[in-house]
Protein backbone atom coordinates (compact mmCIF):
# COMPACT_ATOMS: atom_id res chain seq x y z
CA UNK A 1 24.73 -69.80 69.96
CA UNK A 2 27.34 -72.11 68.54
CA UNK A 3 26.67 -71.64 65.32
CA UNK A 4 26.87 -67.55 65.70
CA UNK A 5 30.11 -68.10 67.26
CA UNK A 6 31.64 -70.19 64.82
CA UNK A 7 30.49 -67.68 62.03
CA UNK A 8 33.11 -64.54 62.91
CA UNK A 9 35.87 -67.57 62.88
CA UNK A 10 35.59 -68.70 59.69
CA UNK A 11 34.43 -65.40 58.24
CA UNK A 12 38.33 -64.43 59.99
CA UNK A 13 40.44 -67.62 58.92
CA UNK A 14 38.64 -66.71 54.67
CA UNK A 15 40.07 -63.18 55.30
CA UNK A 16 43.35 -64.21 56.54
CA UNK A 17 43.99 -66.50 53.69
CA UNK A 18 44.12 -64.81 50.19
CA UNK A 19 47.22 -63.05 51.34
CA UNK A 20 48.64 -61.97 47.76
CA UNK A 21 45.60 -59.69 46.73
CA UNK A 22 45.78 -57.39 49.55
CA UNK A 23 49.96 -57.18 49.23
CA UNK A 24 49.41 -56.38 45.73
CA UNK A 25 46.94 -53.69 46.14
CA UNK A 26 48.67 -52.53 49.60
CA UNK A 27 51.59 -51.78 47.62
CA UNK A 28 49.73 -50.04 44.85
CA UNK A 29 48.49 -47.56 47.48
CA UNK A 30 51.91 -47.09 48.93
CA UNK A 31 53.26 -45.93 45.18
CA UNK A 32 50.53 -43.91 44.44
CA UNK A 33 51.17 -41.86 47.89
CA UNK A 34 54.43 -41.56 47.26
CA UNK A 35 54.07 -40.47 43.87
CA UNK A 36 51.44 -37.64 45.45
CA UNK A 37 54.06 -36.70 47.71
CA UNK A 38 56.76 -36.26 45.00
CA UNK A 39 54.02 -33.75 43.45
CA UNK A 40 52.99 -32.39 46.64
CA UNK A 41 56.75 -31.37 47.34
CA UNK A 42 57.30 -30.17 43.49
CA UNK A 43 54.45 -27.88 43.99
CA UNK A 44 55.69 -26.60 47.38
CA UNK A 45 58.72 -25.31 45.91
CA UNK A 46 57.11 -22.73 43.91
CA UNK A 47 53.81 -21.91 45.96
CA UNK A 48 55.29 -22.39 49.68
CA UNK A 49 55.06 -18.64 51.30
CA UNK A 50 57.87 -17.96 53.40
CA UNK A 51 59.44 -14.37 54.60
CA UNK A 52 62.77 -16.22 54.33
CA UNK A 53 65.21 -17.97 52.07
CA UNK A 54 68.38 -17.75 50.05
CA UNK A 55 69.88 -19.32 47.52
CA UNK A 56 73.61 -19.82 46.93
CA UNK A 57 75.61 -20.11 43.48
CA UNK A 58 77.53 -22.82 42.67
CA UNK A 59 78.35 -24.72 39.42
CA UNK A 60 78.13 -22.77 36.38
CA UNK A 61 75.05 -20.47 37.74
CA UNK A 62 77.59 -17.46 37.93
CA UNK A 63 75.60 -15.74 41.00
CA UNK A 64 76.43 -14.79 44.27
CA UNK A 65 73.72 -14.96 47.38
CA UNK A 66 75.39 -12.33 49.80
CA UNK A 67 74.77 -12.71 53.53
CA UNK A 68 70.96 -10.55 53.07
CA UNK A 69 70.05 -13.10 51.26
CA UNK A 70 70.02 -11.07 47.51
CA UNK A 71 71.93 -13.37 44.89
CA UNK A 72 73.78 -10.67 41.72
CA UNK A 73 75.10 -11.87 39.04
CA UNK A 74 78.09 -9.62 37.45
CA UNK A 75 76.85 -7.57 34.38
CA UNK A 76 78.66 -9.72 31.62
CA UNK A 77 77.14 -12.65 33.05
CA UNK A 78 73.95 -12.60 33.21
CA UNK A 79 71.72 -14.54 31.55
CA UNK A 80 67.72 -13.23 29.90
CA UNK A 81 64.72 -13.11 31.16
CA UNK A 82 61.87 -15.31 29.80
CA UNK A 83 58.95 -14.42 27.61
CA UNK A 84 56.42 -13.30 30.05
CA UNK A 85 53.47 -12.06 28.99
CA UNK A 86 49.76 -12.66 29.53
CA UNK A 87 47.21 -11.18 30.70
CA UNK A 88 47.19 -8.71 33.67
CA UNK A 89 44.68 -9.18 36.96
CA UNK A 90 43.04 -6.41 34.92
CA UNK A 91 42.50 -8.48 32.18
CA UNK A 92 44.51 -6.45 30.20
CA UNK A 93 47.59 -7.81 28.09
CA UNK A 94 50.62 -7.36 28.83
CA UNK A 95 54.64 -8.13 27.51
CA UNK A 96 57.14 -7.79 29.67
CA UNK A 97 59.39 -7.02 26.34
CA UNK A 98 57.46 -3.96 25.44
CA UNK A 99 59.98 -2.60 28.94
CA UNK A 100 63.15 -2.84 27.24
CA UNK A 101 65.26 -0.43 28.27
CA UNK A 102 64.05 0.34 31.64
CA UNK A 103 65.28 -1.50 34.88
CA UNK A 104 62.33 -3.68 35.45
CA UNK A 105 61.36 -5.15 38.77
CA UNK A 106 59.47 -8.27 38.85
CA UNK A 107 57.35 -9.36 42.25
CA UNK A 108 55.70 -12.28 42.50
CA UNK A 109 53.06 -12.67 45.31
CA UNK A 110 49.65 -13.47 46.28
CA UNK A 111 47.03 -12.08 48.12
CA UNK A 112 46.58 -15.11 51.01
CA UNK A 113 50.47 -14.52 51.32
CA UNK A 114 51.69 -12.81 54.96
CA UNK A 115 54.79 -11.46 53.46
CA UNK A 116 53.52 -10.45 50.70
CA UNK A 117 51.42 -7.98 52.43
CA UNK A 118 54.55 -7.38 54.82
CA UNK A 119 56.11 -5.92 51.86
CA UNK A 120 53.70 -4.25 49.74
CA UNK A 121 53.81 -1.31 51.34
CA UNK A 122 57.78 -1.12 50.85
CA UNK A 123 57.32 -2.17 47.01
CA UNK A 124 54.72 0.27 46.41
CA UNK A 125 56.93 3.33 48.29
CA UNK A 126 60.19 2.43 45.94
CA UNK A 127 58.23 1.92 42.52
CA UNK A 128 56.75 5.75 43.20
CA UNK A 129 60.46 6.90 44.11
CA UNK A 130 62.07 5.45 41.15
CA UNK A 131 59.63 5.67 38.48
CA UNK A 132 61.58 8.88 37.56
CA UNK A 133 64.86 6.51 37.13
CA UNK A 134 63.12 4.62 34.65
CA UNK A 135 62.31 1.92 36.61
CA UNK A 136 59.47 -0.25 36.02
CA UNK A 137 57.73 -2.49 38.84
CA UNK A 138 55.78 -5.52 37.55
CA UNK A 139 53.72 -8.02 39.62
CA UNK A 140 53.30 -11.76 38.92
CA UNK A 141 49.96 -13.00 41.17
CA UNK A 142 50.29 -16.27 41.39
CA UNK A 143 47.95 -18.68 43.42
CA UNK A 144 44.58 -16.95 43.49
CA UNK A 145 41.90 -19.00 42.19
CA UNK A 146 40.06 -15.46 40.68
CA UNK A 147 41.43 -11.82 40.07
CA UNK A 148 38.86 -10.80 42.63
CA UNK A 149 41.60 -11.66 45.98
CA UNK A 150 44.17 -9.83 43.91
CA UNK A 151 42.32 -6.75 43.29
CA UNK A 152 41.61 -6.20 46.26
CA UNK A 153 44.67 -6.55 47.65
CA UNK A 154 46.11 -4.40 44.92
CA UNK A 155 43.32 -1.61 46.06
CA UNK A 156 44.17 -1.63 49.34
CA UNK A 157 47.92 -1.12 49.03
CA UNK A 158 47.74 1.22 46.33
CA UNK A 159 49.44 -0.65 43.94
CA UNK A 160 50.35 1.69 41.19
CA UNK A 161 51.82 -0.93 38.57
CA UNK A 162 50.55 -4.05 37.06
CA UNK A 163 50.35 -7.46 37.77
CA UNK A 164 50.41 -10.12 35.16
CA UNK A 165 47.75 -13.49 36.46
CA UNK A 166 49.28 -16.45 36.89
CA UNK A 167 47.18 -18.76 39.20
CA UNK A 168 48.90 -22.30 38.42
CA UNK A 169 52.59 -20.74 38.26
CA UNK A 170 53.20 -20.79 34.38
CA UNK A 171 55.04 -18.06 33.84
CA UNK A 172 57.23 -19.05 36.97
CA UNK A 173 58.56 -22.42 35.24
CA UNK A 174 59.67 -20.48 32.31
CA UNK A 175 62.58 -19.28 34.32
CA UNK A 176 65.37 -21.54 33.80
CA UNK A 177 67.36 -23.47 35.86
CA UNK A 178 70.62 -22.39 37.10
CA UNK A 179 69.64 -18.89 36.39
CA UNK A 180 68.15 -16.41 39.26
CA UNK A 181 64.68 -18.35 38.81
CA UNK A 182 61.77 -17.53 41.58
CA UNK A 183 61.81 -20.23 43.92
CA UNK A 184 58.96 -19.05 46.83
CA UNK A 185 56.45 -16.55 47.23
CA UNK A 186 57.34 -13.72 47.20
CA UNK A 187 60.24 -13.62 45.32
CA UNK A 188 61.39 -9.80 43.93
CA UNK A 189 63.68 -10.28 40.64
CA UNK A 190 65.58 -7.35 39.46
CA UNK A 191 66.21 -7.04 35.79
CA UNK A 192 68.49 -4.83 34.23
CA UNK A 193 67.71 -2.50 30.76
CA UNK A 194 68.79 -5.35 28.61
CA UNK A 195 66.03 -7.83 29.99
CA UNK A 196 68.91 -9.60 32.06
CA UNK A 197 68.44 -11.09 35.29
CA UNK A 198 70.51 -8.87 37.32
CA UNK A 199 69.44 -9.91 40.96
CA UNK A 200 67.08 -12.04 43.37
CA UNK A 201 65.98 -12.22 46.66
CA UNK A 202 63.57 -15.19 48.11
CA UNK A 203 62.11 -13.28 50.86
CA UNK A 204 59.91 -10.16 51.91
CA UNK A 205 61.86 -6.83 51.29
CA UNK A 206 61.54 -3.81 53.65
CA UNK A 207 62.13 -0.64 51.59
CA UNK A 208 66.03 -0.55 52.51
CA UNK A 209 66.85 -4.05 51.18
CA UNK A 210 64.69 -3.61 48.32
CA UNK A 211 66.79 -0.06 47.28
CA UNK A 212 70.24 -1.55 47.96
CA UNK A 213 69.30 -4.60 45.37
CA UNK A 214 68.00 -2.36 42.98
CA UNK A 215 70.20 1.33 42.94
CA UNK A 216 73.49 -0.97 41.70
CA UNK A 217 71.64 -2.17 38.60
CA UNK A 218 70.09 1.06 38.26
CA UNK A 219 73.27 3.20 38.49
CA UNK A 220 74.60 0.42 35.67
CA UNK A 221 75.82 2.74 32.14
């Protein structure tokens, strides 16, 4: 009985004693978490889905986040759009360029979203209303591991315009900083006939704040 007893306290007192290995390797860990969390948090800003959030000006951005929450930028001032073009959840291809000279709105959403679906109806109402106006609605899905999700949530809204697929949030970074950029699902950028960003808002639209951010840029000569 001795002998077992003794055992556990010198198996204790050898793991007690090579201190250095465990610091070394504890503090490994600790780096590689935080590095994780640095990504986890650098992800979250462009896949977190919110039904709020603005975004003020300040520097030399040149916009303006009024008190709804939908940042303009002054005509002479704005800056262009990115290259965005891909293919469509569709699988067709698709160049946002090819739109010059039409307002263009640009949604990005995705299908496990809550206010994305809040809003689809109001999106879908205002692209019918103003297609007229030459105004042209464009999707960005973003976040859906297939086209499948997407579809479907395209078929049961109606969705009358397309929707360019981009699951890991390419076409998203190409925005740059300082400028209007998308920032959280859903974000609903307005841009004008010259392929400027005109305006942005960082939240689910109902069809009322979704018309007063776009008639301005639509009414522009």
């Amino acid at each position: 009985m001795s002998a077992v007893s003794r055992a556990p306290q010198c198996s204790n007192r050898a793991n007690r004693t090579p201190r250095p290995h465990p610091t070394r390797t504890s503090r490994v860990r600790r780096r590689a978490a935080l590095l994780a969390a640095g990504t986890a948090v650098a992800a979250l800003t462009l896949s977190a889905c919110g039904s709020g959030g603005t975004s003020g000006g300040s520097g030399n951005t040149n916009f303006i986040t009024g008190a709804d929450g939908i940042a303009t930028v002054k005509k002479g001032e704005r800056k262009p759009a990115p290259d965005l073009s891909g293919k469509t959840i569709d699988g067709k291809q698709l160049d946002l360029s090819s739109y010059k000279g039409k307002v263009v709105v640009l949604n990005v959403w995705g299908s496990w979203c809550a206010p994305c679906r809040a809003e689809a109806p109001n999106l879908v109402k205002v692209a019918e209303d103003t297609a007229a106006k030459g105004v042209q609605f464009v999707g960005i899905n973003t976040r859906d591991t297939s086209t499948q999700p997407a579809q479907a949530f395209e078929k049961q809204f109606s969705v009358p315009y397309p929707s360019l697929y981009d699951p890991t949030g390419k076409l998203m970074l190409r925005f740059k900083k300082g400028t209007l950029n998308p920032q959280l699902i859903p974000t609903t950028i307005v841009l004008d006939r010259d392929g400027n960003i005109a305006a942005r808002a960082l939240q689910a639209l109902s069809e009322d704040k979704l018309r007063k951010m776009l008639d301005p840029v639509v009414a522009e000569k």
